[in-house]
C-alpha atoms as a PDB file:
ATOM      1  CA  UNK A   1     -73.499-284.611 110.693  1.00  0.00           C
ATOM      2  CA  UNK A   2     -71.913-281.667 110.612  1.00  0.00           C
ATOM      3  CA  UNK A   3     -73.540-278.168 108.474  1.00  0.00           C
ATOM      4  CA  UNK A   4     -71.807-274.566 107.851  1.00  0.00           C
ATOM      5  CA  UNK A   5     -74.653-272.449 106.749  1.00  0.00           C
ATOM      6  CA  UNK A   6     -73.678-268.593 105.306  1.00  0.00           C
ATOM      7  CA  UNK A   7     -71.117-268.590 108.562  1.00  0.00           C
ATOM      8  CA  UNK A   8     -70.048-265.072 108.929  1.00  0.00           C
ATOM      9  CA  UNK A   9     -67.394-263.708 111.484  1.00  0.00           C
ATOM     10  CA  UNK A  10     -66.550-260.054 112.280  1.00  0.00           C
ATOM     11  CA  UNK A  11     -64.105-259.227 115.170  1.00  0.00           C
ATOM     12  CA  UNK A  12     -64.805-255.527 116.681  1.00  0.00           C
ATOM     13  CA  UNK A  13     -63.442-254.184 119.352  1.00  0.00           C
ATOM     14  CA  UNK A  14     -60.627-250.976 118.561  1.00  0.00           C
ATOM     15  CA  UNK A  15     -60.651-249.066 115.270  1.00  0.00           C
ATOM     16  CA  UNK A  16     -62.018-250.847 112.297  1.00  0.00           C
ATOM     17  CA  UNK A  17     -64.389-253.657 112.498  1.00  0.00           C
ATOM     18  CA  UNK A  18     -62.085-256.839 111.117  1.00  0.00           C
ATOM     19  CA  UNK A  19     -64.041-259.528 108.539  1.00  0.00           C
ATOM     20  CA  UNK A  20     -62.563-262.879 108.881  1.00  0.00           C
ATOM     21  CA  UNK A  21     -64.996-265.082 107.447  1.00  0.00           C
ATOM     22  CA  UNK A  22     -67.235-263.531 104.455  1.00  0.00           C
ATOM     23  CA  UNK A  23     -69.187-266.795 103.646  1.00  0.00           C
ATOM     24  CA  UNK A  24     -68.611-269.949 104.542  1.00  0.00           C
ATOM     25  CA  UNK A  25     -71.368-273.143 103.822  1.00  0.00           C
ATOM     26  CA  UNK A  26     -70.271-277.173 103.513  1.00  0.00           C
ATOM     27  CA  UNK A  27     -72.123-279.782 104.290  1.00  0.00           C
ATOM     28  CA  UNK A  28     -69.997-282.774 106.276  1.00  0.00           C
ATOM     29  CA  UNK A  29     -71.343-286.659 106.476  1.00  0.00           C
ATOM     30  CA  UNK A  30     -71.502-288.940 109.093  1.00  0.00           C
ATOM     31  CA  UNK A  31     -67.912-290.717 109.351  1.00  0.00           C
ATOM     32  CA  UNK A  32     -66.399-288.124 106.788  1.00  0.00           C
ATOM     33  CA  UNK A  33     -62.422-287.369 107.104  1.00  0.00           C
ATOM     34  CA  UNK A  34     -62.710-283.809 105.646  1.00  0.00           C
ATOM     35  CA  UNK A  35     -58.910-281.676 105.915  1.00  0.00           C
ATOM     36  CA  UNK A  36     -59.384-277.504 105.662  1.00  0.00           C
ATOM     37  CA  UNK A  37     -55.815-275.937 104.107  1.00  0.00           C
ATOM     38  CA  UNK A  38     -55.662-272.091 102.968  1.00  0.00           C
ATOM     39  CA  UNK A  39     -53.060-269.761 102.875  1.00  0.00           C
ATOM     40  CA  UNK A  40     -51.645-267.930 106.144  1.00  0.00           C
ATOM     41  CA  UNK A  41     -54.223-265.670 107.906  1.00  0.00           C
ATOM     42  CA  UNK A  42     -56.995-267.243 105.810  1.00  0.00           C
ATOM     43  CA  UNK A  43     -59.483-267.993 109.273  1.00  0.00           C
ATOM     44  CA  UNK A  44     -58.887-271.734 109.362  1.00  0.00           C
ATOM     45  CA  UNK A  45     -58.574-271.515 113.212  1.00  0.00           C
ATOM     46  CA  UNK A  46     -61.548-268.787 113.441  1.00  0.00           C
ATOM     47  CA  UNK A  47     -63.479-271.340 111.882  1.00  0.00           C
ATOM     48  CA  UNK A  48     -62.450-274.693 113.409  1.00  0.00           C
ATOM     49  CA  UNK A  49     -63.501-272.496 116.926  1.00  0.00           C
ATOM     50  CA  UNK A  50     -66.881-271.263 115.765  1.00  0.00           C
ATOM     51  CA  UNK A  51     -67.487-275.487 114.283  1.00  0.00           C
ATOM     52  CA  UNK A  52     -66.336-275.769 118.361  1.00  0.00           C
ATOM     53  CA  UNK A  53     -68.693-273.266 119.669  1.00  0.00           C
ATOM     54  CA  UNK A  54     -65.911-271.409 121.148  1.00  0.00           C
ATOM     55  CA  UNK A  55     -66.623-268.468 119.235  1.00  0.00           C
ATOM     56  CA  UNK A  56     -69.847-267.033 118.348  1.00  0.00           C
ATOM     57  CA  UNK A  57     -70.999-266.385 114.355  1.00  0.00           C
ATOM     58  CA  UNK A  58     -71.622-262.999 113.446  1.00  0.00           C
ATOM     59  CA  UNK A  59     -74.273-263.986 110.854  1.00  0.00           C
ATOM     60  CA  UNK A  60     -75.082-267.582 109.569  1.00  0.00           C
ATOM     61  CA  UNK A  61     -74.859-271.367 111.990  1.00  0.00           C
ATOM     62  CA  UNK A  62     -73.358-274.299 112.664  1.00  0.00           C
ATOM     63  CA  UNK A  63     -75.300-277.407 113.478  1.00  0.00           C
ATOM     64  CA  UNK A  64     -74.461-280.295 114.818  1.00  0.00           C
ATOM     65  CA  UNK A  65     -76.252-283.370 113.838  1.00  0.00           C
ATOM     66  CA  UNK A  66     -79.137-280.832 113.110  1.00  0.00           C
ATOM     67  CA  UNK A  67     -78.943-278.668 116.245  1.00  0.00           C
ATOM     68  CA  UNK A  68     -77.481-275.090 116.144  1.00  0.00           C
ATOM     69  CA  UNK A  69     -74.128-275.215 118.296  1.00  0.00           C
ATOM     70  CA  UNK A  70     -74.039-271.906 120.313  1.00  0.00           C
ATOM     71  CA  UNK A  71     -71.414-273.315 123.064  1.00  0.00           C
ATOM     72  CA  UNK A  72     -69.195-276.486 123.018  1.00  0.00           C
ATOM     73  CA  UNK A  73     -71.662-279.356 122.562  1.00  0.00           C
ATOM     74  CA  UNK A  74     -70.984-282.652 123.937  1.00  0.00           C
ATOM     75  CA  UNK A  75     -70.871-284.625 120.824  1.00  0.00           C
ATOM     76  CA  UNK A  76     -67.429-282.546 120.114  1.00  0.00           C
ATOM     77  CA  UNK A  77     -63.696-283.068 120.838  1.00  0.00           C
ATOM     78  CA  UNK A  78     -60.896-280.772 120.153  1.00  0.00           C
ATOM     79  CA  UNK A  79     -56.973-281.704 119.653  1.00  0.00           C
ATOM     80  CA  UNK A  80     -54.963-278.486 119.843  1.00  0.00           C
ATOM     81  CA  UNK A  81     -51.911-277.496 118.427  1.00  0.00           C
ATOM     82  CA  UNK A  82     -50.173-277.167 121.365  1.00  0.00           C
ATOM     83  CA  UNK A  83     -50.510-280.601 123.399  1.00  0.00           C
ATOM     84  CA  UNK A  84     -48.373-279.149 126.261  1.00  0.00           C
ATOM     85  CA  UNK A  85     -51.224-276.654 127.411  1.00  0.00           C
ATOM     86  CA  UNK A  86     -53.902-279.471 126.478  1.00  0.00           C
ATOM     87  CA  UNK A  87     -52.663-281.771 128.773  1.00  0.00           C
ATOM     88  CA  UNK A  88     -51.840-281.362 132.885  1.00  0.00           C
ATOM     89  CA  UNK A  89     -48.512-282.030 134.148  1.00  0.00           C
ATOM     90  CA  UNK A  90     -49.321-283.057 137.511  1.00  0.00           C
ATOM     91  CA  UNK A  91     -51.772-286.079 136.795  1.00  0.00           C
ATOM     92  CA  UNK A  92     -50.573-288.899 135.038  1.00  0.00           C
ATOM     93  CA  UNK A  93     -51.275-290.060 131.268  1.00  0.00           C
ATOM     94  CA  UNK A  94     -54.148-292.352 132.264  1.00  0.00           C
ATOM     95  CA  UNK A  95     -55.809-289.293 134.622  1.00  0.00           C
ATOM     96  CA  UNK A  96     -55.226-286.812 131.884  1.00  0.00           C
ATOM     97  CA  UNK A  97     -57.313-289.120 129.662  1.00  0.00           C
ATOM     98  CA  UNK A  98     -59.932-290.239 132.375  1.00  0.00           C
ATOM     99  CA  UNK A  99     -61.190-286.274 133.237  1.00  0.00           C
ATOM    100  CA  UNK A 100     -63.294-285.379 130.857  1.00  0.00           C
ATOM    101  CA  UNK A 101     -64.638-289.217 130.828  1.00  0.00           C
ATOM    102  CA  UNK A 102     -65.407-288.368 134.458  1.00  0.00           C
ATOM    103  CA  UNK A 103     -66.920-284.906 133.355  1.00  0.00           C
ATOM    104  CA  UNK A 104     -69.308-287.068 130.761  1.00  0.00           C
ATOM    105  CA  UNK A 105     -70.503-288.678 133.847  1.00  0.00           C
ATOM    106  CA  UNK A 106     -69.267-292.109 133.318  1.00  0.00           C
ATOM    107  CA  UNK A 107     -69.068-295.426 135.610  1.00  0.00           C
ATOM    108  CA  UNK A 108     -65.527-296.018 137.265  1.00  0.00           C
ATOM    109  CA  UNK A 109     -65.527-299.342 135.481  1.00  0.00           C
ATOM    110  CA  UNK A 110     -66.032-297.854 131.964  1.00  0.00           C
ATOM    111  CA  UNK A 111     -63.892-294.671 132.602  1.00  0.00           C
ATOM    112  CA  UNK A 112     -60.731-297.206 133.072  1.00  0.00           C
ATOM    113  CA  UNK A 113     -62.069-300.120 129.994  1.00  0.00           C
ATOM    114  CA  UNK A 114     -62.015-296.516 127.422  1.00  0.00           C
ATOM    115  CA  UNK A 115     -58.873-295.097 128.968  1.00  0.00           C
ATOM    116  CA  UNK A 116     -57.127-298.392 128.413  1.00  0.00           C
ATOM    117  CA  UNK A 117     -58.187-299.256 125.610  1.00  0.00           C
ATOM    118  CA  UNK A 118     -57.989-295.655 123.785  1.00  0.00           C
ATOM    119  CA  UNK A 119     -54.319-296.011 125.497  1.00  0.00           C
ATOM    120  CA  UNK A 120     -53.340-298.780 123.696  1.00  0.00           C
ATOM    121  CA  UNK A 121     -54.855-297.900 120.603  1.00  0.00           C
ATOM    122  CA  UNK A 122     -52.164-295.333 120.258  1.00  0.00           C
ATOM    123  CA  UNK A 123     -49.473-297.196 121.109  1.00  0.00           C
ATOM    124  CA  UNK A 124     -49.087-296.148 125.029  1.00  0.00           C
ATOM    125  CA  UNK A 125     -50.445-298.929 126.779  1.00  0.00           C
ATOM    126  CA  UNK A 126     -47.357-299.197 129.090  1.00  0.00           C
ATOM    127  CA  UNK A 127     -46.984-295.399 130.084  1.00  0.00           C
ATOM    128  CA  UNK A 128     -50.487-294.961 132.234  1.00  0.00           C
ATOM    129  CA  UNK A 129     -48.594-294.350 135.202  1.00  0.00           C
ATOM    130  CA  UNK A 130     -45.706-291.544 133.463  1.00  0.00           C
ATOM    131  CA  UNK A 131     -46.476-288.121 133.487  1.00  0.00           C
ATOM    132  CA  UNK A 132     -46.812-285.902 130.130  1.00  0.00           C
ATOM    133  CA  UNK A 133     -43.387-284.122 130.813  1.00  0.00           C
ATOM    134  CA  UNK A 134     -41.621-287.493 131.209  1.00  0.00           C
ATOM    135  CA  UNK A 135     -42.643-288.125 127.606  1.00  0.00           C
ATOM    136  CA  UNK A 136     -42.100-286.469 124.112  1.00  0.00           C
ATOM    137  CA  UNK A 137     -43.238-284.177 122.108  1.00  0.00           C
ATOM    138  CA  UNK A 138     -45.306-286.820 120.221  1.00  0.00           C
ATOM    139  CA  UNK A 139     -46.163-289.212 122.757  1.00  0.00           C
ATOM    140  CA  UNK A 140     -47.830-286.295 124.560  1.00  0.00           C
ATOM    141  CA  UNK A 141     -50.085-285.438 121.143  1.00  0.00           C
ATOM    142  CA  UNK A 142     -50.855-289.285 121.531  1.00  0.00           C
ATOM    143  CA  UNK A 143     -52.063-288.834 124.914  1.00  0.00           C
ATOM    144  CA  UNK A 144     -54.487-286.024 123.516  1.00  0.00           C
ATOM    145  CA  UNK A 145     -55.640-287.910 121.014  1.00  0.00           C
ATOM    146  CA  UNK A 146     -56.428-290.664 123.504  1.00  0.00           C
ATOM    147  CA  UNK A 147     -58.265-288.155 125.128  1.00  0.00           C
ATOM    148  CA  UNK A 148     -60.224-286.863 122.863  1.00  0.00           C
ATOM    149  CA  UNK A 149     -61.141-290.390 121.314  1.00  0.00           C
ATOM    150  CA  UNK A 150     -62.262-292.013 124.426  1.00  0.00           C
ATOM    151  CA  UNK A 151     -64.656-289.079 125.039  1.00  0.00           C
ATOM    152  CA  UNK A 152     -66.503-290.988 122.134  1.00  0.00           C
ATOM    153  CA  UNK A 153     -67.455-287.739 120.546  1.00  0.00           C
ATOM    154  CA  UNK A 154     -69.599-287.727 116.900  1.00  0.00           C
ATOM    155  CA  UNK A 155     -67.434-285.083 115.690  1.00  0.00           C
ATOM    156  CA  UNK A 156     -63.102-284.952 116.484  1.00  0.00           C
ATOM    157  CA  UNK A 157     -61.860-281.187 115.480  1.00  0.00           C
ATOM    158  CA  UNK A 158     -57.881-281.031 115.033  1.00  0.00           C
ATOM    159  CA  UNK A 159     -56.024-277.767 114.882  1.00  0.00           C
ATOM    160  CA  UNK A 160     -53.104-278.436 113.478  1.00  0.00           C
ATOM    161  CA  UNK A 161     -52.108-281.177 115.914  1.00  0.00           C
ATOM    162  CA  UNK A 162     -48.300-282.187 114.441  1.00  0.00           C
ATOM    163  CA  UNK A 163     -47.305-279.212 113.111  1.00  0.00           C
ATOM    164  CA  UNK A 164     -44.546-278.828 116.114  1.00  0.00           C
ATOM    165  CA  UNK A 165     -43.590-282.467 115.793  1.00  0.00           C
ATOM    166  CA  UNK A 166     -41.053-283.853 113.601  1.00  0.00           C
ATOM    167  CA  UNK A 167     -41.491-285.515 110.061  1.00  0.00           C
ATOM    168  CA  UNK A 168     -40.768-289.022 111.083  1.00  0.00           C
ATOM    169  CA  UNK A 169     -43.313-288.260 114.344  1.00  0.00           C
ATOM    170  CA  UNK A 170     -45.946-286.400 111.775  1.00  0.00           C
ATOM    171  CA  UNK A 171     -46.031-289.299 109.635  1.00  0.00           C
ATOM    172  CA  UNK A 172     -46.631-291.799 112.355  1.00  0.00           C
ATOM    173  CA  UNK A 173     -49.013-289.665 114.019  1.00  0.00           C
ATOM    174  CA  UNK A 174     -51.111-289.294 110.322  1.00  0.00           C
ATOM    175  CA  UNK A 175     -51.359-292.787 110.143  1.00  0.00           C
ATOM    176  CA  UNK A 176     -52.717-293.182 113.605  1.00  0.00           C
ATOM    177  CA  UNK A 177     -55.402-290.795 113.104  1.00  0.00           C
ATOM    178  CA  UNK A 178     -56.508-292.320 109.571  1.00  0.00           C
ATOM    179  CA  UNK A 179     -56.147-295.355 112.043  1.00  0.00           C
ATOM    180  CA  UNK A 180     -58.541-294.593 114.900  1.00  0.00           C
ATOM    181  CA  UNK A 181     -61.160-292.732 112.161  1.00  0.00           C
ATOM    182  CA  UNK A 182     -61.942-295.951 110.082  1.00  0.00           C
ATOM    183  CA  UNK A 183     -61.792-298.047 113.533  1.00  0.00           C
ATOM    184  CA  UNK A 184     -64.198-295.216 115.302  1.00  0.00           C
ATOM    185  CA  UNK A 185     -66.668-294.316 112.442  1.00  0.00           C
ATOM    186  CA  UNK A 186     -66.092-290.705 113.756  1.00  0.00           C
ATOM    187  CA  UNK A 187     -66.575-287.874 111.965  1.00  0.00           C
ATOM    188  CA  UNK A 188     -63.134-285.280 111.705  1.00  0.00           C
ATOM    189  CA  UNK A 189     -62.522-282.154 110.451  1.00  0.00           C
ATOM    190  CA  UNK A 190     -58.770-281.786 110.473  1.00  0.00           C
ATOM    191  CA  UNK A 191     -56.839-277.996 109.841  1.00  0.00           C
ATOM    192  CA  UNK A 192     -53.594-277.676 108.748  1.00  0.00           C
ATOM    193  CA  UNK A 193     -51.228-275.707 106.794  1.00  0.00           C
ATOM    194  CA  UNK A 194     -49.597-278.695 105.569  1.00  0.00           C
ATOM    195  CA  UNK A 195     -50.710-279.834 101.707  1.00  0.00           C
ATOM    196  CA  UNK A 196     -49.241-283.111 101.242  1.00  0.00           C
ATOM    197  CA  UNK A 197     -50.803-283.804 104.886  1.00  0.00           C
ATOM    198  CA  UNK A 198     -54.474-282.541 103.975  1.00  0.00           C
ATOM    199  CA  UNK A 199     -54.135-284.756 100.936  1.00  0.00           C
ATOM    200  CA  UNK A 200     -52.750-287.863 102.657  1.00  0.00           C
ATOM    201  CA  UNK A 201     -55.673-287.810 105.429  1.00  0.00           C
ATOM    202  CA  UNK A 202     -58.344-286.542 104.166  1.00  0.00           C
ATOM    203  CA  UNK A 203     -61.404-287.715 101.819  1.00  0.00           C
ATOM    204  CA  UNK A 204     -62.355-284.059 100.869  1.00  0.00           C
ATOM    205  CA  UNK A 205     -59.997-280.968 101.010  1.00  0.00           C
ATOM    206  CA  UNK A 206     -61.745-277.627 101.719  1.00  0.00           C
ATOM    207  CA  UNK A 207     -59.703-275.137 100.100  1.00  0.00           C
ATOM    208  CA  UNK A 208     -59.760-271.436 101.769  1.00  0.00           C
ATOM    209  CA  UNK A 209     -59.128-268.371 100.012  1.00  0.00           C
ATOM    210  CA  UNK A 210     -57.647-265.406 101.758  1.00  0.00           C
ATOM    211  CA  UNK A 211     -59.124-263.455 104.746  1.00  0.00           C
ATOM    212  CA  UNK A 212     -62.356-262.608 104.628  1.00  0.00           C
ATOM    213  CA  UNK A 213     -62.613-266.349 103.866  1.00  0.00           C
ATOM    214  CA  UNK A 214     -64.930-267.708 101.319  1.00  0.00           C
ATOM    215  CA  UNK A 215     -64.457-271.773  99.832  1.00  0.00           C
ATOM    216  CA  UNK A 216     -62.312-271.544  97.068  1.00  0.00           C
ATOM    217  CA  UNK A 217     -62.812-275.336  96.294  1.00  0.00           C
ATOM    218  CA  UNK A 218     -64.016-278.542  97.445  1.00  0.00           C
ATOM    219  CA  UNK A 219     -61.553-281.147  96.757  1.00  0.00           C
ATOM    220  CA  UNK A 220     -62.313-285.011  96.212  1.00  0.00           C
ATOM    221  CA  UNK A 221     -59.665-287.484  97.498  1.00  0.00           C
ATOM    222  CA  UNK A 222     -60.040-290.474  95.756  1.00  0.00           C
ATOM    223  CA  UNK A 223     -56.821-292.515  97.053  1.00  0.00           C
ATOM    224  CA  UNK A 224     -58.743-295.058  98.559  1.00  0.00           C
ATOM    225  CA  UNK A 225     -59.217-296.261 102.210  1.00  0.00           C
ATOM    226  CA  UNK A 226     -55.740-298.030 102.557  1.00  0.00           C
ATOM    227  CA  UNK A 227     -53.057-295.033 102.188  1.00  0.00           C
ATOM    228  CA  UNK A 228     -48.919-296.064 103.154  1.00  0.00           C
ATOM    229  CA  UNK A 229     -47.186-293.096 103.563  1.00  0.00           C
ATOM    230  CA  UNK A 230     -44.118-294.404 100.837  1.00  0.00           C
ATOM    231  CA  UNK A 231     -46.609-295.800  97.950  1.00  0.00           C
ATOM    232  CA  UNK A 232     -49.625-293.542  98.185  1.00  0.00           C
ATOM    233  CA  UNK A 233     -47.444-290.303  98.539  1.00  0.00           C
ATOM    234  CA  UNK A 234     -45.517-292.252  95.243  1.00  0.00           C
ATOM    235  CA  UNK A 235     -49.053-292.376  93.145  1.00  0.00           C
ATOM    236  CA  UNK A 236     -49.888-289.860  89.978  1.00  0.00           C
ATOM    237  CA  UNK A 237     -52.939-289.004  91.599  1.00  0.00           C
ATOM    238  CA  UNK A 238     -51.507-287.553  94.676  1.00  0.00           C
ATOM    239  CA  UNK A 239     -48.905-285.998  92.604  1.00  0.00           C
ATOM    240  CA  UNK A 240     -51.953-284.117  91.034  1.00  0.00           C
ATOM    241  CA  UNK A 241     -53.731-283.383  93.281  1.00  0.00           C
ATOM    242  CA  UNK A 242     -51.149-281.920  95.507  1.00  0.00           C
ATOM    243  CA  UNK A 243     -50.370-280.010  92.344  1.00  0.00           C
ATOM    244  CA  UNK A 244     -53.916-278.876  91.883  1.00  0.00           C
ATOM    245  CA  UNK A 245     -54.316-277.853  95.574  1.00  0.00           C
ATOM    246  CA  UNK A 246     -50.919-275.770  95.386  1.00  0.00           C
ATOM    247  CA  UNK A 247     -52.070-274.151  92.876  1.00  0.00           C
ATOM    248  CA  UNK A 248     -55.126-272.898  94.458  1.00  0.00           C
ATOM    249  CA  UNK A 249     -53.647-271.787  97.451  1.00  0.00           C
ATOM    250  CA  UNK A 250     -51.119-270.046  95.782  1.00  0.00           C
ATOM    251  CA  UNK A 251     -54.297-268.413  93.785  1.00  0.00           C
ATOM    252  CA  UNK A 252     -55.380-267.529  97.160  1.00  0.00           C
ATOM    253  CA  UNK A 253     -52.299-265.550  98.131  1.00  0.00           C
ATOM    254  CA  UNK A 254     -52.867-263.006  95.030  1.00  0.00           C
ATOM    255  CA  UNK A 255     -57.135-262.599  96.246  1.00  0.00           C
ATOM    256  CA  UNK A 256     -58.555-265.266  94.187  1.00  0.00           C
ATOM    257  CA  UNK A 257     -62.330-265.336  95.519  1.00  0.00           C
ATOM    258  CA  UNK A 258     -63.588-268.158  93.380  1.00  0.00           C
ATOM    259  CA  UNK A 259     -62.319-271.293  91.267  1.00  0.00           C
ATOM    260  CA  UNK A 260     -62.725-269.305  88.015  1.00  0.00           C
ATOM    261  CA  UNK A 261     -60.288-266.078  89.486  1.00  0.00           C
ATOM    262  CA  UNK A 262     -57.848-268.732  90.249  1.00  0.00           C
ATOM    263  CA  UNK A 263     -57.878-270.410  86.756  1.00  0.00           C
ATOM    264  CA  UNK A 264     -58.138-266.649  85.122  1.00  0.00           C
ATOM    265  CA  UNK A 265     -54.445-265.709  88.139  1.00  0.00           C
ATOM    266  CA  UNK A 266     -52.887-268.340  87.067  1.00  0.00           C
END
């Protein structure tokens, strides 16, 4: 569904041409929940924007279900970090999720059956009528997730979404997602700084090393489809691997470039 092919990014402009990405290439299946974790400064935003075709590569390509993405392509949704710019104050929750549904081109009838139903879905079904400042922090990231699911999109891109949300709100918010991507069958690649959340969500881990990026590791989740936030966090196996993915990322603070530099800095 979704490729990374030799993805290079260099940011010019004044004085000395910056590298941010050396050499990037994954592969990313069809209904995949794949998290990206690295240490600060490590590109995991540059890249999540060139996946978006908001940025352009240097060298190497994305491609999208086999075609190169050069702008934003329509199979593609984005939640940001920062749901209060995502999201317009002066039209209500169901109008902030119906716009881009009525950007896609789609019937009256089926704009309102998605915004409703997306609404509902996560847990707002009574607050189409409020306005995103009348609601909190997290009930706002809802509303962009509603968004960004009822656009239908083949691939869902999440910056960070909960890192300015509680833990209690975080939590509920992780299960909603793991919620909507085994009830969608959509594809998401999900950034964040947060370990224990990359392990929690996701079926693969793509570990990042320091800037200019390369993969450090590609990390297996095998914690099964049904995850509880007290008994799965409880498990040996996420004990390990949260160990194991530590440990890289620590690796990649002191310029390990490879899984053997981070066994031999260890």
């Amino acid at each position: 569904m979704l490729g990374v092919h030799g993805l290079n990014k260099v940011y010019t402009g004044r004085g000395e041409p910056v590298e941010a990405i050396a050499d990037l290439s994954f592969e990313i299946s069809a209904g995949e929940l794949v998290c990206v974790v690295g240490p600060s400064g490590a590109g995991k935003t540059t890249l999540l924007r060139c996946l978006a075709g908001l940025l352009p590569a240097t060298a190497g390509d994305v491609r999208l279900a086999g075609q190169a993405v050069s702008d934003p392509p329509t199979g593609m949704a984005v939640v940001f970090q920062e749901y209060g710019r995502s999201l317009f104050p002066w039209l209500t929750v169901a109008q902030n999720v119906e716009l881009p549904l009525r950007e896609k081109g789609l019937p009256k009838a089926r704009r309102k059956e998605l915004v409703r139903e997306t609404l509902e879905a996560v847990g707002l079904g009574d607050a189409t009528a409020s306005y995103p400042w009348q609601l909190s922090g997290g009930m706002q990231q809802r509303v962009a997730i509603a968004r960004a699911a009822a656009y239908e999109p083949q691939v869902l891109l999440m910056d960070e979404p909960f890192a300015a949300v509680d833990a209690q709100t975080r939590f509920d918010l992780e299960d909603l997602v793991r919620s909507l991507w085994s009830r969608l069958g959509v594809t998401v690649v999900f950034v964040t700084h947060d370990i224990d959340e990359a392990i929690y969500l996701g079926e693969r881990v793509l570990v990042l090393s320091g800037r200019p990026t390369v993969l450090l590791e590609d990390v297996r989740v095998g914690l099964g489809d049904d995850r509880s936030q007290l008994e799965t966090r409880a498990t040996p196996e996420f004990t390990r691997l949260r160990t194991h993915v530590y440990e890289l990322v620590q690796a990649a603070k002191r310029g390990a470039r490879s899984v053997t530099d981070a066994h031999l800095t260890h």
